[in-house]
PDB file of N, CA and C in Angstrom:
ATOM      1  N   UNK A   1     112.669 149.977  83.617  1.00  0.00           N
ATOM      2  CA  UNK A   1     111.759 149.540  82.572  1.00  0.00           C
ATOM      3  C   UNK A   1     110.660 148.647  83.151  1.00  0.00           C
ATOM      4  N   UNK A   2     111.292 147.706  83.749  1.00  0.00           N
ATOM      5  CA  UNK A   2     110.016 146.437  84.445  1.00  0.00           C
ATOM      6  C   UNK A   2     108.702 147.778  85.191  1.00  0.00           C
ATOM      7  N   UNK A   3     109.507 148.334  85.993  1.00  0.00           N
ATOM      8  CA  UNK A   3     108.672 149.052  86.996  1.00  0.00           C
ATOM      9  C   UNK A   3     107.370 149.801  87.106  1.00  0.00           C
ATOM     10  N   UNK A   4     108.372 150.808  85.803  1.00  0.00           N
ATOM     11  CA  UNK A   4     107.292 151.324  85.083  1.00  0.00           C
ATOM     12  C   UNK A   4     106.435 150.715  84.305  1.00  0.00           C
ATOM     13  N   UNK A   5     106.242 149.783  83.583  1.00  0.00           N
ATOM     14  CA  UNK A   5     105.419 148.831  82.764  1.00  0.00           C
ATOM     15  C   UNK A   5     104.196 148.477  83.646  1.00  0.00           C
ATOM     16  N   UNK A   6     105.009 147.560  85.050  1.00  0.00           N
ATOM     17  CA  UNK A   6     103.936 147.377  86.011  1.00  0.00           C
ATOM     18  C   UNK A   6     103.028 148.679  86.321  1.00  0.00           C
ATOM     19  N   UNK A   7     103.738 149.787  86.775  1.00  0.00           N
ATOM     20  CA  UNK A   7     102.686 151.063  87.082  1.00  0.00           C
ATOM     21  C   UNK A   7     102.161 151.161  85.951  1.00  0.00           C
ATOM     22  N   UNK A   8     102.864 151.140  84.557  1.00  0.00           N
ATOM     23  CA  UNK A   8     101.059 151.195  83.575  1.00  0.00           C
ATOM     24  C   UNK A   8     100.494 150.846  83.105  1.00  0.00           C
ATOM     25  N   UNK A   9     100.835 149.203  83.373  1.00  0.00           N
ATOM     26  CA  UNK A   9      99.604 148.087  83.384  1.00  0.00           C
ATOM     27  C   UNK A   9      98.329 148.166  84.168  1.00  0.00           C
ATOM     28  N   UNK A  10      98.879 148.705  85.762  1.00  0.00           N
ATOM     29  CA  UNK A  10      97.827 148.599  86.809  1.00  0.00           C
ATOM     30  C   UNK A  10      96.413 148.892  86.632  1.00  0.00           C
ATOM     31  N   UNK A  11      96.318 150.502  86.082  1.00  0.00           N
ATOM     32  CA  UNK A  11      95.105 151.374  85.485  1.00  0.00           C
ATOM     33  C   UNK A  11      93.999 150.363  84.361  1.00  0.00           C
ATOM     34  N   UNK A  12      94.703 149.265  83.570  1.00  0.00           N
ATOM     35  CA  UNK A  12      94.375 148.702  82.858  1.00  0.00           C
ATOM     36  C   UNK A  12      93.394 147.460  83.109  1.00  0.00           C
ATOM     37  N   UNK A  13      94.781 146.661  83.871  1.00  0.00           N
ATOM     38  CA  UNK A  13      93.996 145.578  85.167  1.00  0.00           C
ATOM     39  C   UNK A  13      92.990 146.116  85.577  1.00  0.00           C
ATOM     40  N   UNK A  14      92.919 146.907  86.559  1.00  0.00           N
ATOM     41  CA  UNK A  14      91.920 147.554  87.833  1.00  0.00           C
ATOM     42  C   UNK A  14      90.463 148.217  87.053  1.00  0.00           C
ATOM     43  N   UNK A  15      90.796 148.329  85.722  1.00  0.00           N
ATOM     44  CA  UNK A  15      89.300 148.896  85.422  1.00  0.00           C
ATOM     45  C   UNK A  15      88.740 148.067  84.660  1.00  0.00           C
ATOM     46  N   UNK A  16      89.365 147.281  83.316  1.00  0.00           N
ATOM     47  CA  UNK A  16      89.080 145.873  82.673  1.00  0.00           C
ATOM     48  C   UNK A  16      89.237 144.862  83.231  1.00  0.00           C
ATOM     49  N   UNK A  17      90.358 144.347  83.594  1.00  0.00           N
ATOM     50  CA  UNK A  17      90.803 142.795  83.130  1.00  0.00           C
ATOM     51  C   UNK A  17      90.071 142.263  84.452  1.00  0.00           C
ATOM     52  N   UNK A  18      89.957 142.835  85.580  1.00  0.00           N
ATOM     53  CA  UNK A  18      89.854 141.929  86.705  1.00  0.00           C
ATOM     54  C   UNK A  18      88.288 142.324  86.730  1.00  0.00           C
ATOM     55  N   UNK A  19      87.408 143.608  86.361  1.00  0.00           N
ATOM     56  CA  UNK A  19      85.947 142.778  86.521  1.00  0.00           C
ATOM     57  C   UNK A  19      85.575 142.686  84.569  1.00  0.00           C
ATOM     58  N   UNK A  20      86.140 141.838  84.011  1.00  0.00           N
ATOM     59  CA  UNK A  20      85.718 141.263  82.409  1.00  0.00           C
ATOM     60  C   UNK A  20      83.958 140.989  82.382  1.00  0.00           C
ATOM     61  N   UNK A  21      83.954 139.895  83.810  1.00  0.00           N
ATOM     62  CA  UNK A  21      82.505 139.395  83.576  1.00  0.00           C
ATOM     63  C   UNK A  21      81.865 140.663  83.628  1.00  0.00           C
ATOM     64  N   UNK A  22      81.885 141.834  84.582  1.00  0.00           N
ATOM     65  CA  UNK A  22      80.359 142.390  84.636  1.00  0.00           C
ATOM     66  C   UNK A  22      80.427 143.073  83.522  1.00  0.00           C
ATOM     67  N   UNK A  23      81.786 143.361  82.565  1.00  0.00           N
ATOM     68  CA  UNK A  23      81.760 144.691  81.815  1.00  0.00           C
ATOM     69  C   UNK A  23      81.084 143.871  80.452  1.00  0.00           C
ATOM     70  N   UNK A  24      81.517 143.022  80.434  1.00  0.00           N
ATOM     71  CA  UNK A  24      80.696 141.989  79.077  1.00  0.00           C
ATOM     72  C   UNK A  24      79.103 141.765  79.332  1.00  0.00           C
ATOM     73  N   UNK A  25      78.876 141.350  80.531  1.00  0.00           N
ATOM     74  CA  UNK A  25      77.020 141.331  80.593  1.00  0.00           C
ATOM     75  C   UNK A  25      76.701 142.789  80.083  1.00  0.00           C
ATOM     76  N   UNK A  26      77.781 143.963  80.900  1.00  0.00           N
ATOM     77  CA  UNK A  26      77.147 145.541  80.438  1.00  0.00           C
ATOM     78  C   UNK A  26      76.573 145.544  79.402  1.00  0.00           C
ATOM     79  N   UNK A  27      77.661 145.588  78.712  1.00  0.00           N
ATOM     80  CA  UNK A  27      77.862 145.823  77.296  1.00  0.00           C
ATOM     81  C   UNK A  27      76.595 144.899  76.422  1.00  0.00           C
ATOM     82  N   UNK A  28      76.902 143.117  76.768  1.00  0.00           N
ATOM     83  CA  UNK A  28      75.561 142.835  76.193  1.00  0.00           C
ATOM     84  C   UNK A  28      73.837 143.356  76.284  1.00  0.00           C
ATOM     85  N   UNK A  29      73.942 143.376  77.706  1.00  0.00           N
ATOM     86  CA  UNK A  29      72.490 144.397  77.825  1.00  0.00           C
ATOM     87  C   UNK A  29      72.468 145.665  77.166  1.00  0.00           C
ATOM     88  N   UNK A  30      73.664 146.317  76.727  1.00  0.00           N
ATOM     89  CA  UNK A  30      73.168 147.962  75.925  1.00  0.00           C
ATOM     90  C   UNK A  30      72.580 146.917  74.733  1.00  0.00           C
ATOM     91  N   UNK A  31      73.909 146.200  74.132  1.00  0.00           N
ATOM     92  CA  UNK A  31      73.386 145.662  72.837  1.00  0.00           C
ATOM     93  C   UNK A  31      71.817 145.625  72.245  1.00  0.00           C
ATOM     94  N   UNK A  32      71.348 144.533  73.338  1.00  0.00           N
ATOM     95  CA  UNK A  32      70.394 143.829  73.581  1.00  0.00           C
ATOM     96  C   UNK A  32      69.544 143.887  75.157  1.00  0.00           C
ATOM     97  N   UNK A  33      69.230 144.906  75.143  1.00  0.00           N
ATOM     98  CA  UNK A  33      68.386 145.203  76.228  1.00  0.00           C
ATOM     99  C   UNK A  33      67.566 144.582  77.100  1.00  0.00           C
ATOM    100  N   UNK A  34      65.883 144.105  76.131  1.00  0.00           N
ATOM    101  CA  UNK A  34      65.708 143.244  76.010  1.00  0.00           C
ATOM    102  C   UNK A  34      65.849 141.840  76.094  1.00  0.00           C
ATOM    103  N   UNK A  35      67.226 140.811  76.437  1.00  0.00           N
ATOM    104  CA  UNK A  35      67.930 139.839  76.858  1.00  0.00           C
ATOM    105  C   UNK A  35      68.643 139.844  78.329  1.00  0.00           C
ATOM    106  N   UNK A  36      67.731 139.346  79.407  1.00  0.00           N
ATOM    107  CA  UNK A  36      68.900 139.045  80.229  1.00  0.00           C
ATOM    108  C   UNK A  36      69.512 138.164  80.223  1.00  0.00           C
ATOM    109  N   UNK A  37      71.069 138.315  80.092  1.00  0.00           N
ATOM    110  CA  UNK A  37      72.239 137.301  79.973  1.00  0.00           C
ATOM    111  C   UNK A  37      73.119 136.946  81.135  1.00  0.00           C
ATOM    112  N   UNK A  38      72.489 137.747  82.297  1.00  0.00           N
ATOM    113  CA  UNK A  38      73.317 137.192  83.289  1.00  0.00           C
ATOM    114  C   UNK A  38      73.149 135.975  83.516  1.00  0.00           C
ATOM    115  N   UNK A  39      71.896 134.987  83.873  1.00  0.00           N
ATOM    116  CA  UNK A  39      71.783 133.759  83.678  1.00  0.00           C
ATOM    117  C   UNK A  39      72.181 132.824  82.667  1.00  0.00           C
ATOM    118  N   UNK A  40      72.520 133.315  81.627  1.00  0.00           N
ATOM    119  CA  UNK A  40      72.974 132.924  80.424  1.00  0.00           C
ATOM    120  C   UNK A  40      74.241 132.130  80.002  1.00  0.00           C
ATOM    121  N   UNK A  41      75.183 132.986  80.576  1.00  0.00           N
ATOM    122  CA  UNK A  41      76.322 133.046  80.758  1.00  0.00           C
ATOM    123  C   UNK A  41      77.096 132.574  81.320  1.00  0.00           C
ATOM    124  N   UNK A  42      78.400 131.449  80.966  1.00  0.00           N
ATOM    125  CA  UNK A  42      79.032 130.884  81.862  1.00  0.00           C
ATOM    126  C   UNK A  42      79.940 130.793  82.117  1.00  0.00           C
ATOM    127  N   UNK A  43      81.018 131.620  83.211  1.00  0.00           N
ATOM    128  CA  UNK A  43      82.067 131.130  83.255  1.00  0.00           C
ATOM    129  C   UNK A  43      82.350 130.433  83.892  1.00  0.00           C
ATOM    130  N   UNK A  44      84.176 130.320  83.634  1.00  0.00           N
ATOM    131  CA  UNK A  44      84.999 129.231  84.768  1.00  0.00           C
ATOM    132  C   UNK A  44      86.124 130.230  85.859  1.00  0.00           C
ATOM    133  N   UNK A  45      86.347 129.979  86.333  1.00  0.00           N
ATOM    134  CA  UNK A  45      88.082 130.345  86.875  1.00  0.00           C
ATOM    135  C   UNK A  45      89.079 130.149  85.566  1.00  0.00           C
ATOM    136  N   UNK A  46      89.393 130.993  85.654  1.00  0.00           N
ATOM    137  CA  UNK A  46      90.831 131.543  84.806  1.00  0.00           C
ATOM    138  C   UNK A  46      92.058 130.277  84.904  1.00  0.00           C
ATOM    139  N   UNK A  47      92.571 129.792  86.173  1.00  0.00           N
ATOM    140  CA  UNK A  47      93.135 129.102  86.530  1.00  0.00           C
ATOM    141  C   UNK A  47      92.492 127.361  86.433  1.00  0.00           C
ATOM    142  N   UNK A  48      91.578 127.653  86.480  1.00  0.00           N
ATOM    143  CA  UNK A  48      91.094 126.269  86.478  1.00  0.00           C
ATOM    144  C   UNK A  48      90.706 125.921  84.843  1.00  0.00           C
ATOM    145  N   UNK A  49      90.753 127.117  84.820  1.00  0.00           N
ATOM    146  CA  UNK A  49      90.678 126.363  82.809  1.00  0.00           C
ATOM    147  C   UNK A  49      92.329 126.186  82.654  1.00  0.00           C
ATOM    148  N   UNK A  50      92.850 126.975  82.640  1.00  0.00           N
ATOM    149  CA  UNK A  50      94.385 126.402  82.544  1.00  0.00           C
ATOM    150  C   UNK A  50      94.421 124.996  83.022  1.00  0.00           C
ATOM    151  N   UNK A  51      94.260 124.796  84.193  1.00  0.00           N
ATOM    152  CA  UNK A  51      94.776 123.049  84.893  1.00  0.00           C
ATOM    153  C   UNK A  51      94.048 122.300  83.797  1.00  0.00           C
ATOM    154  N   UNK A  52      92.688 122.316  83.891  1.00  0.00           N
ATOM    155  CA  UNK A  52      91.902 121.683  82.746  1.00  0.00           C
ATOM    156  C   UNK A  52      92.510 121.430  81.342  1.00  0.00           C
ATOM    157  N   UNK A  53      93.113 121.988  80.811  1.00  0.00           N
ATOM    158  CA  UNK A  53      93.675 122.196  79.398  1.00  0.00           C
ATOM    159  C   UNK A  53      94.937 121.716  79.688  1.00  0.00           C
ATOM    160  N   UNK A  54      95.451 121.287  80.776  1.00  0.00           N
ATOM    161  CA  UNK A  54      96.535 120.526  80.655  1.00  0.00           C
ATOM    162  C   UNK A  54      96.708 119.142  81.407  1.00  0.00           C
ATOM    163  N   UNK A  55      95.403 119.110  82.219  1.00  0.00           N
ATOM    164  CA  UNK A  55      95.100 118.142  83.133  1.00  0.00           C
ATOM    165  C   UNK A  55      94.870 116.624  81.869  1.00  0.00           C
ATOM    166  N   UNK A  56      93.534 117.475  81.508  1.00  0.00           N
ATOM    167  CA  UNK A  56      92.427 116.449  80.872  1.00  0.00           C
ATOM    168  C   UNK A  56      92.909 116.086  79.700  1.00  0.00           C
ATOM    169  N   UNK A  57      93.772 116.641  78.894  1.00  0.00           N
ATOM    170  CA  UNK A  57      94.078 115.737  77.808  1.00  0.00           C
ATOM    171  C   UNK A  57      95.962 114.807  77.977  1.00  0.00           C
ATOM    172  N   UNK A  58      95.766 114.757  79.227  1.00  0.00           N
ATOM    173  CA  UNK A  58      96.971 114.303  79.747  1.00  0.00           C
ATOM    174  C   UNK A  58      97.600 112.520  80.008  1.00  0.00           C
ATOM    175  N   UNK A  59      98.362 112.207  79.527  1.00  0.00           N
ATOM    176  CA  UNK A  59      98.591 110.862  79.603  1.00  0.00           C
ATOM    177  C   UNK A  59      98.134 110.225  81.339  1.00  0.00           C
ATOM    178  N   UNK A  60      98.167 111.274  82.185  1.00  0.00           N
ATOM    179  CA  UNK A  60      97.964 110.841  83.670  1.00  0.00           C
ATOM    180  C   UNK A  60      97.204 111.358  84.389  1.00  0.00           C
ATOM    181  N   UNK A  61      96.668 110.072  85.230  1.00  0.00           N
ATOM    182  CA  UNK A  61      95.439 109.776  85.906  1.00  0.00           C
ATOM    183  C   UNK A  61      95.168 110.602  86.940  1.00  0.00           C
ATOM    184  N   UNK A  62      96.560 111.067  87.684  1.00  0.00           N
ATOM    185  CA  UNK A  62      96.355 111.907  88.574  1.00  0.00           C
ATOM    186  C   UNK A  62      97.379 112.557  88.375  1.00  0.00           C
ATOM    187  N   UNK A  63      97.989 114.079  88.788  1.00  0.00           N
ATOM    188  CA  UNK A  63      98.705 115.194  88.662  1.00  0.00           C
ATOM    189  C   UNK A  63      98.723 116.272  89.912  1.00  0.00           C
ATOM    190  N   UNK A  64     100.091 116.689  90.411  1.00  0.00           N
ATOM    191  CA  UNK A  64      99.720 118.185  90.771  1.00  0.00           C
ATOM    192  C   UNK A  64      99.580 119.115  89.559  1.00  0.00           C
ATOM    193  N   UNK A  65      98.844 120.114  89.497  1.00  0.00           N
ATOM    194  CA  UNK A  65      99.181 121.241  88.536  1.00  0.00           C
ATOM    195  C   UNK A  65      99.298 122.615  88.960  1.00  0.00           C
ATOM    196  N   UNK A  66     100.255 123.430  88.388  1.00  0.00           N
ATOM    197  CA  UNK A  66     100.628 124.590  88.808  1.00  0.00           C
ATOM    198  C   UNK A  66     100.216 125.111  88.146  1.00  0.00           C
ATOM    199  N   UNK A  67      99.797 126.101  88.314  1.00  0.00           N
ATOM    200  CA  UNK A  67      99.436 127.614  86.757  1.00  0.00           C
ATOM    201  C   UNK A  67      99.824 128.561  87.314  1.00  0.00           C
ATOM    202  N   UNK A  68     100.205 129.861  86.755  1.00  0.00           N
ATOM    203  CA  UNK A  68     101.048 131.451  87.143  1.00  0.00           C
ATOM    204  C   UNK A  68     100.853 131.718  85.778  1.00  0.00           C
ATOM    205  N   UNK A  69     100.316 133.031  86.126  1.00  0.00           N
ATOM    206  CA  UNK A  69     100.269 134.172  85.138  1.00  0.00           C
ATOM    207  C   UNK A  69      99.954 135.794  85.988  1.00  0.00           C
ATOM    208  N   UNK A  70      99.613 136.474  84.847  1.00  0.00           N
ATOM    209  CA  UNK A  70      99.517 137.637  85.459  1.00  0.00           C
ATOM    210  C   UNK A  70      98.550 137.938  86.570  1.00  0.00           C
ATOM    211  N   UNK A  71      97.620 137.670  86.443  1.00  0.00           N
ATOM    212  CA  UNK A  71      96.324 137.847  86.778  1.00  0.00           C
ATOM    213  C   UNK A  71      95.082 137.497  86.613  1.00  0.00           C
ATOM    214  N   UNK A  72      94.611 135.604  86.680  1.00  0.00           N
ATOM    215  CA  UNK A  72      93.623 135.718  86.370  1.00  0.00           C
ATOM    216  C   UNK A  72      92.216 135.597  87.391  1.00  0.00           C
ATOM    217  N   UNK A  73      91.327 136.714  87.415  1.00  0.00           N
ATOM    218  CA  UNK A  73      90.256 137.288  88.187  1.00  0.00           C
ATOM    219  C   UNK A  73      91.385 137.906  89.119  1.00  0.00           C
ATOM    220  N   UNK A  74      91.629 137.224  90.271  1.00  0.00           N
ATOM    221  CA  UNK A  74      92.452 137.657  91.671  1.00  0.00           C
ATOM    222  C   UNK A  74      93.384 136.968  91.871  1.00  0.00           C
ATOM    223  N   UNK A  75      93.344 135.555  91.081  1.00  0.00           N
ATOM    224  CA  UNK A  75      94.129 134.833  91.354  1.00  0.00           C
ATOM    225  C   UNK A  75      95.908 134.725  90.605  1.00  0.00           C
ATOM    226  N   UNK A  76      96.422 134.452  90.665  1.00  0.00           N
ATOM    227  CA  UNK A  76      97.913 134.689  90.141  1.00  0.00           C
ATOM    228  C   UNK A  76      98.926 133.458  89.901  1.00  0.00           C
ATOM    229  N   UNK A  77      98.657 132.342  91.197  1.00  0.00           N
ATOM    230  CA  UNK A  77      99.276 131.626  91.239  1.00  0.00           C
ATOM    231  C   UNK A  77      98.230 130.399  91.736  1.00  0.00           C
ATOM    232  N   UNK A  78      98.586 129.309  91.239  1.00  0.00           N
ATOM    233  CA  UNK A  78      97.511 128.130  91.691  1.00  0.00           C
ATOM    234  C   UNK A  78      98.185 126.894  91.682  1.00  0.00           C
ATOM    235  N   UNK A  79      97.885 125.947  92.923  1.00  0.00           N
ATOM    236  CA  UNK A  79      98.116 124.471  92.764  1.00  0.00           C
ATOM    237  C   UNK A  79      96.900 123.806  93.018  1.00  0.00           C
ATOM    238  N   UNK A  80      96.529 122.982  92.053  1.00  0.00           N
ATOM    239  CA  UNK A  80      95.432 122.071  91.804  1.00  0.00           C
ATOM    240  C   UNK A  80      96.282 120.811  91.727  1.00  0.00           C
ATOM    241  N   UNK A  81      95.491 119.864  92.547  1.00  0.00           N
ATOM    242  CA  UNK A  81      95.489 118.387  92.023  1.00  0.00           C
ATOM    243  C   UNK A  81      94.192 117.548  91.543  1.00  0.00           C
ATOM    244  N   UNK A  82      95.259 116.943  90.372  1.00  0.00           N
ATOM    245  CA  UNK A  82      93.885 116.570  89.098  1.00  0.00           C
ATOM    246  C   UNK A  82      94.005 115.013  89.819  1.00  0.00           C
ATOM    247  N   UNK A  83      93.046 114.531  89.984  1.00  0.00           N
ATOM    248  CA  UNK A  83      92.588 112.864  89.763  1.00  0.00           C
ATOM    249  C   UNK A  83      91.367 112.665  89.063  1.00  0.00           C
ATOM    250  N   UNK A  84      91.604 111.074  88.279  1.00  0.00           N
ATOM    251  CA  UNK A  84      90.339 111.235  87.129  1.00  0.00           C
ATOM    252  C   UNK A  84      89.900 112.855  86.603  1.00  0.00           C
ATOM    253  N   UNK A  85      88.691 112.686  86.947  1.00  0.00           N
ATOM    254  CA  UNK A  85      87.700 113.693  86.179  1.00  0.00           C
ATOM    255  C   UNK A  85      87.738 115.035  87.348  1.00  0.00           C
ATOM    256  N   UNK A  86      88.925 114.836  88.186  1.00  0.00           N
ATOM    257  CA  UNK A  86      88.488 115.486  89.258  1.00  0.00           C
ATOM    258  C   UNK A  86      89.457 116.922  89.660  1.00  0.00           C
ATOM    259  N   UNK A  87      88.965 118.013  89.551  1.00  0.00           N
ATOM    260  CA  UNK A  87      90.632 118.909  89.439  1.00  0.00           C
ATOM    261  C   UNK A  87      89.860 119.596  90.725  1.00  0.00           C
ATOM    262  N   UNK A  88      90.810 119.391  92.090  1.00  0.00           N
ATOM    263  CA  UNK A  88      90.635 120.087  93.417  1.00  0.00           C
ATOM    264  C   UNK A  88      91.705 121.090  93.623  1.00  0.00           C
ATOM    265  N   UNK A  89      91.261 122.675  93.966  1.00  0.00           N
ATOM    266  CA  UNK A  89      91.797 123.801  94.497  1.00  0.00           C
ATOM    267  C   UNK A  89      92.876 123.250  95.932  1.00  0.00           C
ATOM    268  N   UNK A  90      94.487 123.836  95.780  1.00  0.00           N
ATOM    269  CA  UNK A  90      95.050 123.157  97.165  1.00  0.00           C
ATOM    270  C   UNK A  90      95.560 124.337  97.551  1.00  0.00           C
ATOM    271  N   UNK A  91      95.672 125.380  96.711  1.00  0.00           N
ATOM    272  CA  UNK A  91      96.307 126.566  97.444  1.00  0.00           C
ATOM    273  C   UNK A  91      96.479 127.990  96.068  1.00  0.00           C
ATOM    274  N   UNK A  92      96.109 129.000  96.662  1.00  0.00           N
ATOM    275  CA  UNK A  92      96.074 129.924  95.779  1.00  0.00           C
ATOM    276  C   UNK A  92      96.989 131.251  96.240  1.00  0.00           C
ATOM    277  N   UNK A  93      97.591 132.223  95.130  1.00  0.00           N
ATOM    278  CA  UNK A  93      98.219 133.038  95.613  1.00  0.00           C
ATOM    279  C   UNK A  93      97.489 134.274  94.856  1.00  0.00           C
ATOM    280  N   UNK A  94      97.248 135.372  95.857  1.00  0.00           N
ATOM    281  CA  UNK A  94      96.441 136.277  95.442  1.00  0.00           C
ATOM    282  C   UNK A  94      96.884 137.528  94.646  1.00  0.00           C
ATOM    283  N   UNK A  95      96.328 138.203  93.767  1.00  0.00           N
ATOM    284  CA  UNK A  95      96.902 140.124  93.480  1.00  0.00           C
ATOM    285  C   UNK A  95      96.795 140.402  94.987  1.00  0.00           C
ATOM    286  N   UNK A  96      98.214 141.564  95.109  1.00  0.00           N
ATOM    287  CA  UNK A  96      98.867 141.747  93.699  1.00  0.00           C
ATOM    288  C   UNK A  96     100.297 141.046  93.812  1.00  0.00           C
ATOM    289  N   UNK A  97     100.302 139.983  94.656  1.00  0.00           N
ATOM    290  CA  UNK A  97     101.537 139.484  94.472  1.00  0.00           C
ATOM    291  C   UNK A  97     101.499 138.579  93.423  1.00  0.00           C
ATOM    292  N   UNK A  98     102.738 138.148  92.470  1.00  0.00           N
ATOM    293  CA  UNK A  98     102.085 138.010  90.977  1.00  0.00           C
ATOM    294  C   UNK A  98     103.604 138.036  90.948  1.00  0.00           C
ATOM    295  N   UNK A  99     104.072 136.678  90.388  1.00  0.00           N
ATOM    296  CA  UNK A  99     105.571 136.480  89.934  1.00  0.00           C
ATOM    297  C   UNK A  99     105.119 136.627  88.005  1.00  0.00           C
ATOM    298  N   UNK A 100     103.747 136.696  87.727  1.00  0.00           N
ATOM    299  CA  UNK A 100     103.753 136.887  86.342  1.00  0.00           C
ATOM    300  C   UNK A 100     104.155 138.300  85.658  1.00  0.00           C
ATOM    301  N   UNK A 101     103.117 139.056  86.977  1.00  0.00           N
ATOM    302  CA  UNK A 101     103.217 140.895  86.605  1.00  0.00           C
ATOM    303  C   UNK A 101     104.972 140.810  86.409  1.00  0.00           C
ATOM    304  N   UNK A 102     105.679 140.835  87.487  1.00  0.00           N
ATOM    305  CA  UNK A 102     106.717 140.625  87.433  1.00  0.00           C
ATOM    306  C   UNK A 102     107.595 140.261  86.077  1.00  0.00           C
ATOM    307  N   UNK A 103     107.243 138.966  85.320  1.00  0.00           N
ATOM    308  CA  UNK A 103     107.550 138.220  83.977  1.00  0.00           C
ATOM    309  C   UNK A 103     107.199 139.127  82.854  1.00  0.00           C
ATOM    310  N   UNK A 104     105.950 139.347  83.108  1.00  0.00           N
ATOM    311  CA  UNK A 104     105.542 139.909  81.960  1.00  0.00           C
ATOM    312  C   UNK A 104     106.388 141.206  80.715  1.00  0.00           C
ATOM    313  N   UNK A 105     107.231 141.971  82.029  1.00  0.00           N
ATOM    314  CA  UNK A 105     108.150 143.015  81.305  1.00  0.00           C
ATOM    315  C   UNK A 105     109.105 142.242  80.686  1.00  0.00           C
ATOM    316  N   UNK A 106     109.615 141.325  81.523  1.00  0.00           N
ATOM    317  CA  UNK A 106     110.907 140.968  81.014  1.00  0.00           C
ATOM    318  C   UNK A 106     110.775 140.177  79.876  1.00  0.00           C
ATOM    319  N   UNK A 107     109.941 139.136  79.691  1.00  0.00           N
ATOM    320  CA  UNK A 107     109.760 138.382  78.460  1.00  0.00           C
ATOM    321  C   UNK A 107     109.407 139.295  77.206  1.00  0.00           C
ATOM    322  N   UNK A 108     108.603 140.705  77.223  1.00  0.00           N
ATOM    323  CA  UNK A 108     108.552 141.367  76.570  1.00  0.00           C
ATOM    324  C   UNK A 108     109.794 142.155  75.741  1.00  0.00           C
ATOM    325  N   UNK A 109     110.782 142.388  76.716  1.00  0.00           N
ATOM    326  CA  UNK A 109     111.899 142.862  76.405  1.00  0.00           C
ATOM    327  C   UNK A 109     112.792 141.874  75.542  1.00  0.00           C
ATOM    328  N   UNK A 110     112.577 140.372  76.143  1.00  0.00           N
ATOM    329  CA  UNK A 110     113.420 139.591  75.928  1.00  0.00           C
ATOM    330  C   UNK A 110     113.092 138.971  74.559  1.00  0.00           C
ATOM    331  N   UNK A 111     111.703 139.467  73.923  1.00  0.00           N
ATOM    332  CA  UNK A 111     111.123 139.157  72.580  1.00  0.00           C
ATOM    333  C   UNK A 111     111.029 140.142  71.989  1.00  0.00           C
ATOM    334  N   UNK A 112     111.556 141.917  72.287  1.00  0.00           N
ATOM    335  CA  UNK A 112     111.704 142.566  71.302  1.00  0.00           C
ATOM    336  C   UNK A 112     113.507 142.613  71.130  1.00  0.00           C
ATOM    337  N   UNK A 113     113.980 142.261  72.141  1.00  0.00           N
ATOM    338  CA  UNK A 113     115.744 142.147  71.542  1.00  0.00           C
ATOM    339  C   UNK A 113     115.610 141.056  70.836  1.00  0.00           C
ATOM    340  N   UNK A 114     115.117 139.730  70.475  1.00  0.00           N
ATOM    341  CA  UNK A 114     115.266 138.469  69.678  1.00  0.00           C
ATOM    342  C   UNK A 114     114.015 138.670  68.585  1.00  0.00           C
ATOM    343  N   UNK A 115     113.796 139.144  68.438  1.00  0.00           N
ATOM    344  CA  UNK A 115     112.580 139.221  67.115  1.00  0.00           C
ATOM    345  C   UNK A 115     113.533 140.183  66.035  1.00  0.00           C
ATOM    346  N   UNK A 116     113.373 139.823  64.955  1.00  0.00           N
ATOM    347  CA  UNK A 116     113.774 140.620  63.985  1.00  0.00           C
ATOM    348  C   UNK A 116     112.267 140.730  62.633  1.00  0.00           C
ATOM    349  N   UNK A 117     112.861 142.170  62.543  1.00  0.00           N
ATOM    350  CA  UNK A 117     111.976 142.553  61.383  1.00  0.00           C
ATOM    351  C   UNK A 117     111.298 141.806  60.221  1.00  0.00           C
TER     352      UNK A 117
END
C-alpha cells in the first residue's frame, strides 16, 4: 500500500507541486496578459515559513527548529536556528529522500481506519 501511493504521488509532485511558482505566474499571465507578475510576486521557502510560524510567535528568544514534510520545493527536511528576529539555514535534506513521502501513506491509512462515518 505505502509503495504504491508513493509511485502515484510522484507524477503529481514532478509536474505540479515542485515547480508551483512558475505554473502560477503561467497561469496569471494567460489570465492577464497584459500584467507582468513575475516581479510582483513573492515568495518564501516552504520550510522557512514553517520555522517562522513556529519560531516567531514563540515564548523563546532563541530555538533549534526542525521541519519535515513531504516536499517542500526540494527540500524535505530542515534545521534552522531561530535567534531574535533571526531564523539561519544549518542543514537541509533533499528529494527524494523524504521521511514525510514515507509518512504520508501511513497516517493516511491510520485516519481512514480511525475516522468514522
Amino acid at each position: 500500500m505505502g509503495f504504491r501511493s508513493f509511485v502515484a504521488a510522484m507524477p503529481l509532485w514532478l509536474e505540479e507541486k515542485l515547480f508551483q511558482k512558475h505554473l502560477l505566474i503561467q497561469q496569471l499571465q494567460e489570465l492577464a496578459p497584459q500584467i507582468d507578475c513575475r516581479g510582483k510576486l513573492l515568495f518564501t521557502e516552504h520550510h522557512l515559513a514553517y520555522a517562522a510560524s513556529a519560531f516567531y510567535p514563540s515564548p523563546f528568544e532563541s530555538a533549534a527548529i526542525l521541519t519535515m514534510d513531504g516536499v517542500g520545493e526540494w527540500v524535505t527536511t530542515s534545521v534552522m536556528l531561530g535567534n531574535g528576529r533571526e531564523i539561519r539555514p544549518v542543514k537541509e535534506i533533499h528529494f527524494p529522500h523524504s521521511i514525510g513521502l514515507l509518512y504520508s501513506p501511513c497516517d493516511r491509512r491510520t485516519a481512514a481506519l480511525t475516522s468514522t462515518p
